[in-house]
Protein backbone atom coordinates (compact mmCIF):
# COMPACT_ATOMS: atom_id res chain seq x y z
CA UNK A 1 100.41 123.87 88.90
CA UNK A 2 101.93 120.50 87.76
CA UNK A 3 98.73 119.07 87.61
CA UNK A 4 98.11 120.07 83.79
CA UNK A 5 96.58 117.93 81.37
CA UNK A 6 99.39 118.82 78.73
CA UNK A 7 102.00 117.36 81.54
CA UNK A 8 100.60 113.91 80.56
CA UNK A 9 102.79 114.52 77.12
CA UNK A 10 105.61 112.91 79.33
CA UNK A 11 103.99 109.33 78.46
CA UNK A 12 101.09 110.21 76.05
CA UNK A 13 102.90 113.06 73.45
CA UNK A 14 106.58 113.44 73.17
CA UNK A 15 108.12 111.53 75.90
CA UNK A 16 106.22 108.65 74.73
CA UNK A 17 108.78 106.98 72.90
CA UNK A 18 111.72 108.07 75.34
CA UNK A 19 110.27 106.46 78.31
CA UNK A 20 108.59 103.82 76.71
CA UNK A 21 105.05 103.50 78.25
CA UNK A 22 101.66 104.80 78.10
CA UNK A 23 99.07 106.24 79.84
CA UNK A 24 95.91 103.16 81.13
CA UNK A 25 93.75 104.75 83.35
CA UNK A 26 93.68 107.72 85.73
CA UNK A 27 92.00 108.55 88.73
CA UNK A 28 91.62 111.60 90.33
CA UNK A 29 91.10 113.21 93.73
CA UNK A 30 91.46 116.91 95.25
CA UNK A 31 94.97 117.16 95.13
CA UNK A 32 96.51 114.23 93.39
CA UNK A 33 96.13 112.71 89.83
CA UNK A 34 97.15 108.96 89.62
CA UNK A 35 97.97 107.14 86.38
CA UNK A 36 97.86 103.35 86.22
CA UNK A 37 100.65 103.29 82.99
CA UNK A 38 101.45 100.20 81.22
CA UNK A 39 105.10 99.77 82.75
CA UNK A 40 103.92 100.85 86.49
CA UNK A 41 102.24 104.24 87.63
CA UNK A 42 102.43 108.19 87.86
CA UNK A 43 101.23 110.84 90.21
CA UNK A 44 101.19 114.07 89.89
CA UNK A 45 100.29 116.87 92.75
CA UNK A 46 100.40 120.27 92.69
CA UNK A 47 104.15 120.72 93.53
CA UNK A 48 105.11 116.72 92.75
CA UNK A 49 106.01 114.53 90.18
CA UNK A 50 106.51 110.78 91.01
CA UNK A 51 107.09 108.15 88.13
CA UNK A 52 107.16 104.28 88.70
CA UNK A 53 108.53 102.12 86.38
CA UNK A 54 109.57 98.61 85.46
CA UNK A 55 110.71 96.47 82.90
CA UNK A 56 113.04 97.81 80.15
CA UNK A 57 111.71 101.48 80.23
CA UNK A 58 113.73 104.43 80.46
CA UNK A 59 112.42 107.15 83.02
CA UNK A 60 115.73 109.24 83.10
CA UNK A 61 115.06 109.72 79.42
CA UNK A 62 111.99 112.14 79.76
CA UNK A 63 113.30 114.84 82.26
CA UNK A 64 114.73 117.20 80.04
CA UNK A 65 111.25 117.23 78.36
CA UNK A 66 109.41 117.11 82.06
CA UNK A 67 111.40 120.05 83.20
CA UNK A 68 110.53 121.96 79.44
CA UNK A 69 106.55 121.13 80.38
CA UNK A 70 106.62 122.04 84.19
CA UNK A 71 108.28 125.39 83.15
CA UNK A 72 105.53 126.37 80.17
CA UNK A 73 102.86 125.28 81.53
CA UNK A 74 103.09 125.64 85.51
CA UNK A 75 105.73 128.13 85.66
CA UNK A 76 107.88 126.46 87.59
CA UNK A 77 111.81 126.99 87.02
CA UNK A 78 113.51 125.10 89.87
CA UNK A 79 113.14 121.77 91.51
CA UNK A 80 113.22 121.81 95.06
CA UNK A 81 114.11 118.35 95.14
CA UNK A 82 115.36 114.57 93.47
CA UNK A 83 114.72 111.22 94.28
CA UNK A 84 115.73 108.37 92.00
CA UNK A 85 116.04 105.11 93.33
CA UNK A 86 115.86 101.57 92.57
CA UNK A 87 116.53 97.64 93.27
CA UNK A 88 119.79 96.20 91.76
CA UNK A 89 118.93 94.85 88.49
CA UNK A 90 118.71 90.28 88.00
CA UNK A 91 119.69 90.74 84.26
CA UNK A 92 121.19 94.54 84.25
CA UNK A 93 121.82 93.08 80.41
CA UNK A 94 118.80 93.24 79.28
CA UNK A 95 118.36 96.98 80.31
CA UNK A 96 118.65 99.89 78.01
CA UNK A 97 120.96 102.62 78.06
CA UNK A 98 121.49 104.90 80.20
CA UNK A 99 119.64 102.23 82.79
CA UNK A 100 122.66 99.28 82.34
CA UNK A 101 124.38 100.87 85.27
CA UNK A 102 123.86 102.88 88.22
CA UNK A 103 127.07 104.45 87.53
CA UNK A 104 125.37 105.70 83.54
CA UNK A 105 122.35 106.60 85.83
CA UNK A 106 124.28 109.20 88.06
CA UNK A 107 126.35 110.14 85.73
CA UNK A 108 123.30 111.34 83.53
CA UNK A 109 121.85 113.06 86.72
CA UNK A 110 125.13 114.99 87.45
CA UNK A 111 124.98 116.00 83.93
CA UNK A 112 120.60 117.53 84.33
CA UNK A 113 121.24 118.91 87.54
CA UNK A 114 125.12 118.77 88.59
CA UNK A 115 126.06 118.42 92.74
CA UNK A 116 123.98 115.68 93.42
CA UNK A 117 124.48 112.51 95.63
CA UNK A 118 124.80 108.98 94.54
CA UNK A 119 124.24 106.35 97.57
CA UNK A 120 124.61 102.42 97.20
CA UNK A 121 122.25 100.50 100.23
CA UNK A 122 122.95 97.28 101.24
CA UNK A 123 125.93 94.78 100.29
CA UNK A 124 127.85 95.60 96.78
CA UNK A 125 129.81 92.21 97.04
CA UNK A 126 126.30 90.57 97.36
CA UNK A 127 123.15 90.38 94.87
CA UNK A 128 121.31 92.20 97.09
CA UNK A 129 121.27 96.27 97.20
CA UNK A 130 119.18 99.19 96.63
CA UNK A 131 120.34 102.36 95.02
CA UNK A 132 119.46 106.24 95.59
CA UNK A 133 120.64 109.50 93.85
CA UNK A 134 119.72 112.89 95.01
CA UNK A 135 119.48 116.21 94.75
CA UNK A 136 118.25 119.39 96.00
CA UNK A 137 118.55 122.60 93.96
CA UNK A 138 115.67 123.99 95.83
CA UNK A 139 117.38 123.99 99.02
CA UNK A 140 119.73 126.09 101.39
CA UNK A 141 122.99 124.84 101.02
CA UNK A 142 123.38 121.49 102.79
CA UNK A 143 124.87 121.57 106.38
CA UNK A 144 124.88 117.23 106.95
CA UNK A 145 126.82 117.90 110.55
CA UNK A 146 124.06 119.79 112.09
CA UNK A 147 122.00 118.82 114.79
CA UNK A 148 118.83 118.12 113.38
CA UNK A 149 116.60 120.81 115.14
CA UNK A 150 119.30 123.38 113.67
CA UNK A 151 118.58 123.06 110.51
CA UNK A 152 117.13 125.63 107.99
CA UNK A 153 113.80 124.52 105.89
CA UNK A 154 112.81 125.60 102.67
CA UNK A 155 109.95 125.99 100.78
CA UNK A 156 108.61 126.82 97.49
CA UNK A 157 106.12 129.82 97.53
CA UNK A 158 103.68 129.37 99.99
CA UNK A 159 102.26 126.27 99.21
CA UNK A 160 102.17 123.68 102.19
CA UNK A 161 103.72 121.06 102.15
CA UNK A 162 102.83 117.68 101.04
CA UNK A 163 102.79 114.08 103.03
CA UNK A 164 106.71 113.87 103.82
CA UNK A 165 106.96 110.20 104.97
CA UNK A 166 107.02 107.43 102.00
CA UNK A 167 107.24 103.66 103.11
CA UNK A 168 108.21 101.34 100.27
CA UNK A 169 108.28 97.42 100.33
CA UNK A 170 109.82 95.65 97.52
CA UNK A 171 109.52 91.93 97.60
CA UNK A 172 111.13 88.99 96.01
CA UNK A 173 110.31 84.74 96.23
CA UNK A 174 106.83 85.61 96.37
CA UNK A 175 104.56 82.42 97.49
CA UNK A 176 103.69 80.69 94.22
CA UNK A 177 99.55 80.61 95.64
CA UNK A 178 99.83 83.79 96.42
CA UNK A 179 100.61 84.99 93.08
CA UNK A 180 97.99 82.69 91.51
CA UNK A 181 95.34 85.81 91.81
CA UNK A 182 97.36 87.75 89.45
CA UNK A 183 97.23 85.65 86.19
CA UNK A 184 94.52 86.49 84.15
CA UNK A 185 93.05 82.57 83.21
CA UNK A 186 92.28 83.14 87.45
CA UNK A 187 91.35 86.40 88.09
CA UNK A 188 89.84 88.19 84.52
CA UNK A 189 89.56 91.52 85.91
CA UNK A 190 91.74 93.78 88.48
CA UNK A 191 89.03 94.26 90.83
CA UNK A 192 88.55 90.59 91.63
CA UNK A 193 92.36 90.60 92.42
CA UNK A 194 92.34 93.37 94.28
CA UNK A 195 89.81 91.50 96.13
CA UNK A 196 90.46 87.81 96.80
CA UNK A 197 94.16 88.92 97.32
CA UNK A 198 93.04 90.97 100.08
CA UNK A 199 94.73 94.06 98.77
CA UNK A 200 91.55 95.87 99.08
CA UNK A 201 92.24 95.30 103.23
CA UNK A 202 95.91 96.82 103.09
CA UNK A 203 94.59 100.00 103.86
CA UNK A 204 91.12 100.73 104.31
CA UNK A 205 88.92 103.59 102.53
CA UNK A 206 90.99 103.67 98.87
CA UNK A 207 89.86 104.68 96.20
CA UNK A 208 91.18 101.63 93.64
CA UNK A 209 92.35 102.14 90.48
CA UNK A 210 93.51 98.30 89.58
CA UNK A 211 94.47 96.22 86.04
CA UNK A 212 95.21 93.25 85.09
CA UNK A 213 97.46 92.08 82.65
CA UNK A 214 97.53 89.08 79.97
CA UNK A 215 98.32 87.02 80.81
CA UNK A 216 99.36 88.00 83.53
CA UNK A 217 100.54 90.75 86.13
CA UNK A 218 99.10 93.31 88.14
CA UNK A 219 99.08 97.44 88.82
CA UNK A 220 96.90 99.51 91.17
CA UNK A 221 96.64 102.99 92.74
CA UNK A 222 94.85 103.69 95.60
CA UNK A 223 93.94 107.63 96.71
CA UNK A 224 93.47 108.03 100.56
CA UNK A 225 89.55 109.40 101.06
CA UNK A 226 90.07 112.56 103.37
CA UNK A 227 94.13 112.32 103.31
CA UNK A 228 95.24 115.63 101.09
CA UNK A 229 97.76 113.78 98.66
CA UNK A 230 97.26 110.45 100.12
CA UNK A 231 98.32 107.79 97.76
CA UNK A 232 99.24 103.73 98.03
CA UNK A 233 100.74 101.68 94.75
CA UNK A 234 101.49 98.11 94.06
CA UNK A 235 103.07 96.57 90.88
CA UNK A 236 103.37 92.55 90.80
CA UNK A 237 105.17 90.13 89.08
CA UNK A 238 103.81 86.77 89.62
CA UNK A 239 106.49 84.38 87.28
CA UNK A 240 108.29 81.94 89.74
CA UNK A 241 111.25 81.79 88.01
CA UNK A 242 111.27 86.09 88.93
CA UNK A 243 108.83 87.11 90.69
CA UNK A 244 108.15 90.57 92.09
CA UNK A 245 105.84 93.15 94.29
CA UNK A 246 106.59 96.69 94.98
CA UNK A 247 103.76 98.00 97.55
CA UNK A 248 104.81 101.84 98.86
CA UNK A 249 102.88 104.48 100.20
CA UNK A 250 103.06 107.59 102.14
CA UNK A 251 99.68 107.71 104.47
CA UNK A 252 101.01 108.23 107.66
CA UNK A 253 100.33 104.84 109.90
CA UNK A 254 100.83 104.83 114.06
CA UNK A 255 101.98 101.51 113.95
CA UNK A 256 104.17 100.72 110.25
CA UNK A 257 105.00 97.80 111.61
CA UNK A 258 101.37 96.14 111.66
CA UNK A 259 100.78 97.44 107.79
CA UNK A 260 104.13 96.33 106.81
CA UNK A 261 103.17 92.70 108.54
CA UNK A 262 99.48 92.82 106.39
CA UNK A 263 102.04 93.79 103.09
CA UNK A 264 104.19 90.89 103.92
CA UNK A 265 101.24 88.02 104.98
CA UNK A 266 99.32 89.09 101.65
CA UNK A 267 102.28 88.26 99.53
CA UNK A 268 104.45 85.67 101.33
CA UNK A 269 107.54 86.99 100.36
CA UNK A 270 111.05 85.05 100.91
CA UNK A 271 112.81 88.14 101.25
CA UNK A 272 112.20 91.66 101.11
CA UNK A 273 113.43 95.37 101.46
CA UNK A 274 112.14 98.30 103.15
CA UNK A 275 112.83 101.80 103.02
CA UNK A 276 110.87 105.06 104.76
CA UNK A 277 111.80 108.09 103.71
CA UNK A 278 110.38 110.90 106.55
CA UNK A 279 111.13 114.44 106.30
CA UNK A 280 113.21 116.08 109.25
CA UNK A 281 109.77 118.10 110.24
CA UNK A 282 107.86 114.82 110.39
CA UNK A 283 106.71 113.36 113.94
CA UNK A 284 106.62 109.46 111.87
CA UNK A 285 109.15 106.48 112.37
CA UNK A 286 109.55 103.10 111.44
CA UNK A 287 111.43 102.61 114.45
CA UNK A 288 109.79 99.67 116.99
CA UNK A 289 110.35 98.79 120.58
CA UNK A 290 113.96 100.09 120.48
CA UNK A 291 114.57 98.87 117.58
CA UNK A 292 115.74 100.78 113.92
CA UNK A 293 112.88 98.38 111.85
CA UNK A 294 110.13 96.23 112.64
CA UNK A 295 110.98 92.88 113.90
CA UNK A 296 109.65 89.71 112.49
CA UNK A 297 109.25 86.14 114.08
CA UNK A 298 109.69 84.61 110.11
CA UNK A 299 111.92 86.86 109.08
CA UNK A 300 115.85 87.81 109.80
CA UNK A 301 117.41 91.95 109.25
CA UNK A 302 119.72 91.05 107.23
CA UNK A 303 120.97 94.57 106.79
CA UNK A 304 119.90 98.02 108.43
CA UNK A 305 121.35 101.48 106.88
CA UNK A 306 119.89 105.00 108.05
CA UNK A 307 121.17 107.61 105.69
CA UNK A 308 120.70 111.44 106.67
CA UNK A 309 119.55 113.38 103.56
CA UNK A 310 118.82 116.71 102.29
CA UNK A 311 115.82 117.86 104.52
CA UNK A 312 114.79 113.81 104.76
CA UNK A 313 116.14 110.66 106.97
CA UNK A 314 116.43 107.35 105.14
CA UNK A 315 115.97 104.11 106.75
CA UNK A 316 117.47 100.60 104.50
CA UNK A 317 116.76 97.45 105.71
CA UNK A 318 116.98 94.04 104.02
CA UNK A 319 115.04 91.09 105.17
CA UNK A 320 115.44 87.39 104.86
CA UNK A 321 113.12 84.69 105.91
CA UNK A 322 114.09 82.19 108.84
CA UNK A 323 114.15 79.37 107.83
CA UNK A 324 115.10 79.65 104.53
């Protein structure tokens, strides 16, 4: 089982000083352990490992050491699969190595686990782009012309299998009053954030894990009551000058539209990007009245990608508000 205290020594012991942040609080429920960390947030399930950072830190830094811990103390000896991702960088300068370039970033990958993918979303002649490498070890060799009913599905043992749908929302040009909740002289504590921002109301029935920073700057983690491995996380920003919210999430919604328009209201972005992730054997979309994404009377699709993955479907979309 991943879920082993001594797995923690990826932030707390030994991979401390490679990734370069530490553990703040952790909640727990039945089947999911959620770390608020000082550059963003961890969870760790049973069969899943998912690390959030920001800043300068260095998350590709700690896998040799996370595979070493997953094998000695879960037993564990292949990963089934991959997923790194991230937002093109404002000042890719001020990044450390091997993070100064997508390019370093794959190239490290291909070096851990060798015949992986590396994806560019969006426009590369523009400022605006999201980037994706993966890989799937754990997998039957990958057939990307076949119809997706036709296609073979893996697991590992015979544990089931976790929420497969993950919606993430990363905003920039957040509303300046917005982001007044999230300085510390305002808000002291994390709950009363969580609160008058109306996070709390995102989605209903978390269990809220929230901190504030000083001065100022926000992380939460929310576990879904009665949803096995049900988790929501948000990470702010609030500076004008660069301001920033990652919200993502994969409780299953009926309408991701309507929670994606809460997101969106409680932050005021001026332009945001979306990506859902769904597994081929999930029933969830993002798709909406014939349309790929969610439309939105403020807000222009700038840009729509859907990428067919290993065992998942990826859906890109970049948003701009109108009028600017």
């Amino acid at each position: 089982m991943l879920r082993s205290e001594k797995n923690t020594q990826v932030t707390t012991g030994g991979g401390n000083g490679q990734v370069k942040c530490e553990i703040i609080s952790v909640t727990s429920a039945e089947d999911l352990d959620a770390y608020v960390l000082s550059e963003s947030s961890m969870f760790i399930s049973p069969r899943r490992f998912i690390l959030k950072t920001c800043g300068s830190t260095t998350p590709l830094c700690c896998l040799p050491l996370l595979i070493k811990l997953v094998h000695q103390y879960s037993g564990y000896d292949c990963v089934q699969d991959l997923y790194y991702s991230r937002k093109n960088f404002k000042r890719p300068e001020l990044q450390t190595s091997p993070h100064r370039t997508f390019e370093e970033e794959a190239s490290i990958l291909d070096q851990i686990f060798g015949g992986g993918r590396a994806y560019c979303m969006g426009s590369v002649n523009r400022a605006d782009c999201w980037y994706l490498y993966t890989v799937s070890p754990g997998r039957p060799r990958y057939r990307p012309n076949a119809a997706r009913h036709n296609l073979p599905h893996s697991r590992v043992g015979k544990a089931p299998r976790e929420l497969d749908q993950t919606l993430e929302v990363l905003m920039m040009g957040l509303d300046i009053d917005k982001m007044k909740y999230f300085y510390k002289a305002i808000c002291p504590t994390g709950a009363e954030a969580t609160k008058k921002s109306g996070i709390d109301k995102l989605i209903p029935d978390m269990l809220i894990d929230d901190y504030q920073f000083d001065p100022c700057g926000y992380s939460m983690n929310g576990l879904m009551r009665g949803v096995p491995g049900g988790y929501m996380t948000i990470h702010i920003t609030p500076e004008p000058d660069f301001s920033y919210v990652s919200f993502e999430t994969n409780v299953t919604h009926k309408s991701y539209k309507d929670l994606i328009d809460r997101v969106v209201n409680t932050f005021g972005p001026k332009q945001f990007v979306l990506t859902f992730f769904t597994s081929v054997e999930c029933q969830s979309s993002i798709e909406d009245s014939g349309c790929s994404v969610p439309q939105y009377a403020d807000y222009d699709v700038e840009d729509i990608q859907i990428c067919r993955l290993q065992g998942y479907d990826l859906t890109y979309a970049l948003y701009n508000r109108f009028p600017s």
